[in-house]
PDB file of N, CA and C in Angstrom:
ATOM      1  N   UNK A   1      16.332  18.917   8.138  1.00  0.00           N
ATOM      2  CA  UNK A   1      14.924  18.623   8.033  1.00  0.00           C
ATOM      3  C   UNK A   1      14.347  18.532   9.450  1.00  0.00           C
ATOM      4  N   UNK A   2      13.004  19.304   9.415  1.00  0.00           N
ATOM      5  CA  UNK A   2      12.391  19.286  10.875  1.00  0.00           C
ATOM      6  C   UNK A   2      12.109  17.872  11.412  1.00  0.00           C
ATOM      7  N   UNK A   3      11.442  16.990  12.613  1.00  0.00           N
ATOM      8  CA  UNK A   3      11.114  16.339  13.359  1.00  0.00           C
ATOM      9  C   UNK A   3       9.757  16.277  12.162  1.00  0.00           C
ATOM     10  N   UNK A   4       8.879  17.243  12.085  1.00  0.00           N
ATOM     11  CA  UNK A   4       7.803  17.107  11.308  1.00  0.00           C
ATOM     12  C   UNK A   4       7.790  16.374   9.887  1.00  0.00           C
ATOM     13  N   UNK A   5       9.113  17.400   9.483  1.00  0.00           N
ATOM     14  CA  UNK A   5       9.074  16.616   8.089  1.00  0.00           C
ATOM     15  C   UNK A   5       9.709  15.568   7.611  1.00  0.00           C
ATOM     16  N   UNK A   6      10.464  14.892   8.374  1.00  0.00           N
ATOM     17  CA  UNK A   6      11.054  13.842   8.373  1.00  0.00           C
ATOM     18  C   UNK A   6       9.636  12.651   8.627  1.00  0.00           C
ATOM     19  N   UNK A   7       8.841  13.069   9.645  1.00  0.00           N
ATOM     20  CA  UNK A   7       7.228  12.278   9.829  1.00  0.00           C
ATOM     21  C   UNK A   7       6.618  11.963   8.582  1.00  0.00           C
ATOM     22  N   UNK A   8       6.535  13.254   7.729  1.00  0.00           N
ATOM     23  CA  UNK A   8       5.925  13.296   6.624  1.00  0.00           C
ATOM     24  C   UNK A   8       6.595  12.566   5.359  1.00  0.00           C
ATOM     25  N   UNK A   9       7.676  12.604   5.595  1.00  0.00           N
ATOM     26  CA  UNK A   9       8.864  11.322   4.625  1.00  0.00           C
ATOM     27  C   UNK A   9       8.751  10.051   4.709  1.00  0.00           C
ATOM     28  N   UNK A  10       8.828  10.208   6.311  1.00  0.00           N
ATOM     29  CA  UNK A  10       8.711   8.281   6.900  1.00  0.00           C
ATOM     30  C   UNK A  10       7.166   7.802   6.450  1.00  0.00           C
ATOM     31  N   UNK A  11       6.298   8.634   6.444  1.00  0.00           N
ATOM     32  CA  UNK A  11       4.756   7.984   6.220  1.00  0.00           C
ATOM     33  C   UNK A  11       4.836   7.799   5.059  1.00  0.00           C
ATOM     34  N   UNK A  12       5.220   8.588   4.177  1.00  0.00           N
ATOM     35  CA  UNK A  12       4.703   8.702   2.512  1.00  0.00           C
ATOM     36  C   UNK A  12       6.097   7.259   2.035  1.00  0.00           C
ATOM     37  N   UNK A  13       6.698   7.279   3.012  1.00  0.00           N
ATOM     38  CA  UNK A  13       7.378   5.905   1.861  1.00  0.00           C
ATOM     39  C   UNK A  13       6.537   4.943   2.663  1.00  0.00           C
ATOM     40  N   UNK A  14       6.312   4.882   3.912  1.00  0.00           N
ATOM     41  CA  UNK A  14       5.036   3.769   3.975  1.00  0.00           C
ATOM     42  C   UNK A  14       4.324   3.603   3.460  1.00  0.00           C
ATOM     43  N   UNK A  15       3.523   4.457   2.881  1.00  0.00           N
ATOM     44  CA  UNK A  15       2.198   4.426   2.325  1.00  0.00           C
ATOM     45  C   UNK A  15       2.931   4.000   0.330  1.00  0.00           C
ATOM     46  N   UNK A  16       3.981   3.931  -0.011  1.00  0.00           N
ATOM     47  CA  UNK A  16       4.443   3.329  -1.057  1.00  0.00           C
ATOM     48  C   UNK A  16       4.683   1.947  -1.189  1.00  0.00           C
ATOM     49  N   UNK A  17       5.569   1.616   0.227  1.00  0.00           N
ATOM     50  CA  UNK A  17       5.176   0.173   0.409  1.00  0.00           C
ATOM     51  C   UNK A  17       4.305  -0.374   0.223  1.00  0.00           C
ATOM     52  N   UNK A  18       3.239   0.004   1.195  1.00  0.00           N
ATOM     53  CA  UNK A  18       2.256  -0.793   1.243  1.00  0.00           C
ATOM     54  C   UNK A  18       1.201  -0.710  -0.210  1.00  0.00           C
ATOM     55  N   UNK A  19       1.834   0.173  -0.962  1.00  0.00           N
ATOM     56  CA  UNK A  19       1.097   0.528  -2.669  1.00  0.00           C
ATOM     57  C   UNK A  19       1.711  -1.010  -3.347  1.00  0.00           C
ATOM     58  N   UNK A  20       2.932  -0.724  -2.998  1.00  0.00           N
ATOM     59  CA  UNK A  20       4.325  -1.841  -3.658  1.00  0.00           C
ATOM     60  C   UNK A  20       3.285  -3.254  -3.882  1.00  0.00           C
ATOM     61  N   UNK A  21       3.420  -3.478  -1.824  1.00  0.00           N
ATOM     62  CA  UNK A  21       2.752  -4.951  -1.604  1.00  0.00           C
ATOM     63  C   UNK A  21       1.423  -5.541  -2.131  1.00  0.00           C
ATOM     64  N   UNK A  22       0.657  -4.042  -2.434  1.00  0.00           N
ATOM     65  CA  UNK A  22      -0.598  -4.158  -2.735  1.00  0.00           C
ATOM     66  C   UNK A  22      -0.774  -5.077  -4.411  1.00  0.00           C
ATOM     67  N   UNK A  23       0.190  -4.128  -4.758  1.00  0.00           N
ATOM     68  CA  UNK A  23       0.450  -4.088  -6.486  1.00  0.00           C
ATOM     69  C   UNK A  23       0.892  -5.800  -6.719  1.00  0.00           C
ATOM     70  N   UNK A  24       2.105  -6.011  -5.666  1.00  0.00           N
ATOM     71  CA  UNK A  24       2.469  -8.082  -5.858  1.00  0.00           C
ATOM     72  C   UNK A  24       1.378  -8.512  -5.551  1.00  0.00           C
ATOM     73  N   UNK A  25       0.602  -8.497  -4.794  1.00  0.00           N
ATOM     74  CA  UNK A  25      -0.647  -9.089  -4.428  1.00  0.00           C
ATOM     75  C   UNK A  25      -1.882  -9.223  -5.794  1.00  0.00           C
ATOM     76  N   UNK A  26      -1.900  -8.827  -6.444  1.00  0.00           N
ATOM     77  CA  UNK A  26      -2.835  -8.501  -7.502  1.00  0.00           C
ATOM     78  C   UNK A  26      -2.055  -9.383  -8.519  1.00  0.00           C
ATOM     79  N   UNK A  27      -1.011  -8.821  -8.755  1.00  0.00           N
ATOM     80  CA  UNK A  27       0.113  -9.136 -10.010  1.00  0.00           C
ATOM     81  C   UNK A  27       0.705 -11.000  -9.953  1.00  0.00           C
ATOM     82  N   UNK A  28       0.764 -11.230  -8.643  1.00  0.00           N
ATOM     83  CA  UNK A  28       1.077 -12.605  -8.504  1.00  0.00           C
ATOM     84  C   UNK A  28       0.366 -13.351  -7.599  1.00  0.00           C
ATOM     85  N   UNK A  29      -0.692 -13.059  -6.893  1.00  0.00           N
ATOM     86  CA  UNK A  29      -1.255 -13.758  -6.002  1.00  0.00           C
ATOM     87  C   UNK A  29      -0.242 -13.629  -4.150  1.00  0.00           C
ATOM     88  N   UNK A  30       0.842 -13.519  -4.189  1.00  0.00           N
ATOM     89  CA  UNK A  30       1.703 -13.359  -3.070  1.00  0.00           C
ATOM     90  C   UNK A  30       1.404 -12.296  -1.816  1.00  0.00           C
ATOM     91  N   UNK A  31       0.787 -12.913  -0.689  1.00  0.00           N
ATOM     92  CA  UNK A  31       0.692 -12.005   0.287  1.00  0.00           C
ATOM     93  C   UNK A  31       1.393 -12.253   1.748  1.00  0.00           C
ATOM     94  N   UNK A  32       1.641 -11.454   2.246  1.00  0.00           N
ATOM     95  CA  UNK A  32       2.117 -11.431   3.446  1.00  0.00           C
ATOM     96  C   UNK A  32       1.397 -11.989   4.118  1.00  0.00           C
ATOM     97  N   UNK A  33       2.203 -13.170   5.373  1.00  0.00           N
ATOM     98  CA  UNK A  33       1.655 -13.741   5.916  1.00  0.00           C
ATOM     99  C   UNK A  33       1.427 -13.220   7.404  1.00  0.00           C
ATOM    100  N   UNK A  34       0.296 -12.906   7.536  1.00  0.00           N
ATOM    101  CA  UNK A  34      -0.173 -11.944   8.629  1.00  0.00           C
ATOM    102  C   UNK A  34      -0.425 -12.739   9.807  1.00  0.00           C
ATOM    103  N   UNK A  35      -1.538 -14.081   9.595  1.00  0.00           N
ATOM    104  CA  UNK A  35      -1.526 -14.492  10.387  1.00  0.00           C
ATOM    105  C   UNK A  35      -0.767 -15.186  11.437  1.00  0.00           C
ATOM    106  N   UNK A  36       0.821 -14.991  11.348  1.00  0.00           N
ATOM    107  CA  UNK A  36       1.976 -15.730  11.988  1.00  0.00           C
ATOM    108  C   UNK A  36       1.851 -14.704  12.879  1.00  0.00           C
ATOM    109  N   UNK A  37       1.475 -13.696  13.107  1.00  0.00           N
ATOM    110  CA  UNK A  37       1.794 -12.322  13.924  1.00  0.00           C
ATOM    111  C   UNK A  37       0.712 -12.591  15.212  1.00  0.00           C
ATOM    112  N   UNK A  38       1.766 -13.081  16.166  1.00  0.00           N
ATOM    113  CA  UNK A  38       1.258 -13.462  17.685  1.00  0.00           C
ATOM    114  C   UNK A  38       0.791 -11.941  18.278  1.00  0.00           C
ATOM    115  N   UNK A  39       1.089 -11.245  18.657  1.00  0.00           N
ATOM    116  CA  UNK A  39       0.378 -10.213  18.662  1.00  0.00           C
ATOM    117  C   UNK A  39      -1.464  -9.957  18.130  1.00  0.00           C
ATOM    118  N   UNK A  40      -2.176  -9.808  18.337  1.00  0.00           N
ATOM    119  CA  UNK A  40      -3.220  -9.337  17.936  1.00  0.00           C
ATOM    120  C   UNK A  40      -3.941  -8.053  17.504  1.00  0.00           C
ATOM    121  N   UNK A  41      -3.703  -6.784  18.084  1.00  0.00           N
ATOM    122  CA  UNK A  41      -3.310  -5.867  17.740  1.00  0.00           C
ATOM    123  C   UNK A  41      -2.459  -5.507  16.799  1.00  0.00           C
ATOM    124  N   UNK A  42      -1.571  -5.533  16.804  1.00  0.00           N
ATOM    125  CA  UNK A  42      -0.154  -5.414  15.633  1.00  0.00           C
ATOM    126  C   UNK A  42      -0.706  -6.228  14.590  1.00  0.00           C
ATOM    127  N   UNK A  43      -1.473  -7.815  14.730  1.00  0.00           N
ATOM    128  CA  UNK A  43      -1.893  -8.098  13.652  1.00  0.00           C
ATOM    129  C   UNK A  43      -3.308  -7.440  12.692  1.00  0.00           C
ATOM    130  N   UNK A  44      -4.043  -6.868  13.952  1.00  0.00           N
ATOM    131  CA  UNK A  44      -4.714  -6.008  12.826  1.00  0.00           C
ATOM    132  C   UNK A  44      -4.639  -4.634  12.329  1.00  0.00           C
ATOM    133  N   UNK A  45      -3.339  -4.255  13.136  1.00  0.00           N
ATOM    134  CA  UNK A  45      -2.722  -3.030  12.519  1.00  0.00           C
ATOM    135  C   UNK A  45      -2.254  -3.058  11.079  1.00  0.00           C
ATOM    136  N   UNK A  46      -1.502  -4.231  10.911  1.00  0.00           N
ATOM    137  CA  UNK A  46      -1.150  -4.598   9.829  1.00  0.00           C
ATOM    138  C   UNK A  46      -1.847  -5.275   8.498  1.00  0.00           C
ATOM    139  N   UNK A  47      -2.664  -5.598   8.858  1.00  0.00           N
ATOM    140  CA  UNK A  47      -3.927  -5.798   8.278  1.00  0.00           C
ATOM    141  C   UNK A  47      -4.666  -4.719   7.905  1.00  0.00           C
ATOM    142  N   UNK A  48      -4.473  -3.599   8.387  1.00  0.00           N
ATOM    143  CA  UNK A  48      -5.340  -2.240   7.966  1.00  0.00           C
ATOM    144  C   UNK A  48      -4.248  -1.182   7.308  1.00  0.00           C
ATOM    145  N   UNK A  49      -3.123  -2.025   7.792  1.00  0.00           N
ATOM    146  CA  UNK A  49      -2.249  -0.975   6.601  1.00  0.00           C
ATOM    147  C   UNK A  49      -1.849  -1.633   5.264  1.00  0.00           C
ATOM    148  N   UNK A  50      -2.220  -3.034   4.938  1.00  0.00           N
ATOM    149  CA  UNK A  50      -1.969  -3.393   4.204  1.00  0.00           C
ATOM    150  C   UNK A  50      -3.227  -3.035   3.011  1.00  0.00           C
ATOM    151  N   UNK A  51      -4.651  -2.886   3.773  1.00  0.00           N
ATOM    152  CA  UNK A  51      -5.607  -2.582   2.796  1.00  0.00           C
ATOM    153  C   UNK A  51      -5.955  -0.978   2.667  1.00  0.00           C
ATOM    154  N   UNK A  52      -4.825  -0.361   3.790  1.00  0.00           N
ATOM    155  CA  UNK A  52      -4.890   0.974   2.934  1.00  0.00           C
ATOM    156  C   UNK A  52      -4.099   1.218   1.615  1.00  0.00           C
ATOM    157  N   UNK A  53      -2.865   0.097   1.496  1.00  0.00           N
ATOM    158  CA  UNK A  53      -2.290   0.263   0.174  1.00  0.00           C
ATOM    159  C   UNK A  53      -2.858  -0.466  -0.659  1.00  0.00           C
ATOM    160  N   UNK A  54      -4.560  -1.397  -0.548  1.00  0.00           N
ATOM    161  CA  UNK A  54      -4.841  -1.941  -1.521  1.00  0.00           C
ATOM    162  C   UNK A  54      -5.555  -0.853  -2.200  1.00  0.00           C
ATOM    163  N   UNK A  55      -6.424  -0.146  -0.944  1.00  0.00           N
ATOM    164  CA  UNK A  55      -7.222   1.037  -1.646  1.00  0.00           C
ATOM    165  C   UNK A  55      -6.541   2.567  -2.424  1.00  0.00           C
ATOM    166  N   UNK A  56      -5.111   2.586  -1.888  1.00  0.00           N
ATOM    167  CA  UNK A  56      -3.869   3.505  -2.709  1.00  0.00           C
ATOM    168  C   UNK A  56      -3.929   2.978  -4.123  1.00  0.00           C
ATOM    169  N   UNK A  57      -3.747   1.620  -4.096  1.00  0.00           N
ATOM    170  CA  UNK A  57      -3.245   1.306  -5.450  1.00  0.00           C
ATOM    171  C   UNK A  57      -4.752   1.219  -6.161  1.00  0.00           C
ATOM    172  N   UNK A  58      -6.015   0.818  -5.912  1.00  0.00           N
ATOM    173  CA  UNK A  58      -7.212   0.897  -6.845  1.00  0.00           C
ATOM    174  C   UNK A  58      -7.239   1.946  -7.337  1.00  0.00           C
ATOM    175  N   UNK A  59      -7.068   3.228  -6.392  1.00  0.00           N
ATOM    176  CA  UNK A  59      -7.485   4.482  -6.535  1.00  0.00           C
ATOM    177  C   UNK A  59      -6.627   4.895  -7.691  1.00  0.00           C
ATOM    178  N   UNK A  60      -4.948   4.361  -7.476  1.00  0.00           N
ATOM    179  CA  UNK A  60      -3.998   4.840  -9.063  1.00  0.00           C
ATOM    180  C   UNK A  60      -3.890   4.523 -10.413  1.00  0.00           C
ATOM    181  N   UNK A  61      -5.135   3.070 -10.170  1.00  0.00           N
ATOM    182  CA  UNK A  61      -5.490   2.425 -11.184  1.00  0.00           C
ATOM    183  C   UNK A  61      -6.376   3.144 -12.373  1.00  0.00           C
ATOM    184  N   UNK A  62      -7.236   3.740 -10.947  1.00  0.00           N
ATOM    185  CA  UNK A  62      -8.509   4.146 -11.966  1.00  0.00           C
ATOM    186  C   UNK A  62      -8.181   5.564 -12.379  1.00  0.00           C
ATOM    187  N   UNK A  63      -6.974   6.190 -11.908  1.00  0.00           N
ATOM    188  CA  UNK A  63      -6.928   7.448 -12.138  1.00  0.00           C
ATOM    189  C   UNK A  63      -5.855   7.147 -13.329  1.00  0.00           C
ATOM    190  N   UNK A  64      -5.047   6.189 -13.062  1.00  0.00           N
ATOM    191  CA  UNK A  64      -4.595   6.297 -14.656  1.00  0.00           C
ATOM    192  C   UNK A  64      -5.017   5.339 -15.798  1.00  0.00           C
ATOM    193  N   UNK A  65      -5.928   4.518 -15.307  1.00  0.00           N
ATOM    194  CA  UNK A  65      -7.086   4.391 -16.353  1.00  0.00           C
ATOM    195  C   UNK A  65      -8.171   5.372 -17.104  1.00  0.00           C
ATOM    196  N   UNK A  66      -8.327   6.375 -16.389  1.00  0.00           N
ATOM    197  CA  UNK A  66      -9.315   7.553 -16.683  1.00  0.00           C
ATOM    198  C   UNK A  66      -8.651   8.498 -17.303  1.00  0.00           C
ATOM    199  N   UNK A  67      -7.107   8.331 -17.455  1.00  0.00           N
ATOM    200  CA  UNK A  67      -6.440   9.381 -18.068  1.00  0.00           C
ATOM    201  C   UNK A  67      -6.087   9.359 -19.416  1.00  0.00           C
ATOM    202  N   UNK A  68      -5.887  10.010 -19.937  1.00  0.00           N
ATOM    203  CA  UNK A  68      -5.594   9.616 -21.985  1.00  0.00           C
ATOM    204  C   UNK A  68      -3.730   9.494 -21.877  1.00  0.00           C
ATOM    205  N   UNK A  69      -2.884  10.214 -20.787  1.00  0.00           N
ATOM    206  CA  UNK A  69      -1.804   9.542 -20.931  1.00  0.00           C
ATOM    207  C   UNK A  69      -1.681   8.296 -21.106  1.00  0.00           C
ATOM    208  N   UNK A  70      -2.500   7.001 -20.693  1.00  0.00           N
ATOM    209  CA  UNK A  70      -2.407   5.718 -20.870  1.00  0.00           C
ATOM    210  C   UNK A  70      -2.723   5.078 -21.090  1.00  0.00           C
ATOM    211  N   UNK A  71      -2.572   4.186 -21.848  1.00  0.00           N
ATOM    212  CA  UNK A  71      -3.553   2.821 -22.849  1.00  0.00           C
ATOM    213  C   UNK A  71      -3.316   1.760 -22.043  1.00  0.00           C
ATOM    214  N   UNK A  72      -4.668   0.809 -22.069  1.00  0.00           N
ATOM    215  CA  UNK A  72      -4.323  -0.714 -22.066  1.00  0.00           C
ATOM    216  C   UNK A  72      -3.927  -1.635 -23.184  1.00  0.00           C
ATOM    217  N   UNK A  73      -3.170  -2.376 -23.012  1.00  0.00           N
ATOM    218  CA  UNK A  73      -2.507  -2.752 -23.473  1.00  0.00           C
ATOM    219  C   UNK A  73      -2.969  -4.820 -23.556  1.00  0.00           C
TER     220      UNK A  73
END
């Protein structure tokens, strides 16, 4: 596997994680505790990757809410 696509592996399971964390966050109230992160930068890095997997996971919500494969229940 190229340098490239190994990039493209390492991001897309990031971007699952942060779907993962998004999904406990909703499901149990449980979030990562960000603000321990002495850093400032890094803490709002992490902070913006955590609400790109909140907006991953809305977006899979409504798409498989909008779909007839799936009922609520």
């Amino acid at each position: 596997m190229t340098v490239f696509g190994k990039a493209v592996h390492f991001s897309f399971d990031l971007l699952l994680v942060s779907a993962c964390l998004a999904g406990i966050k909703r499901n149990t109230g449980l979030t990562p505790k960000v603000d321990t992160i002495e850093n400032t930068s890094l803490r709002e890095y992490t902070r913006k990757y955590l609400n790109l997997g909140e907006s991953i996971y809305d977006y899979s919500v409504a798409t498989c809410g909008s779909s007839s494969y799936f009922v609520r229940k």
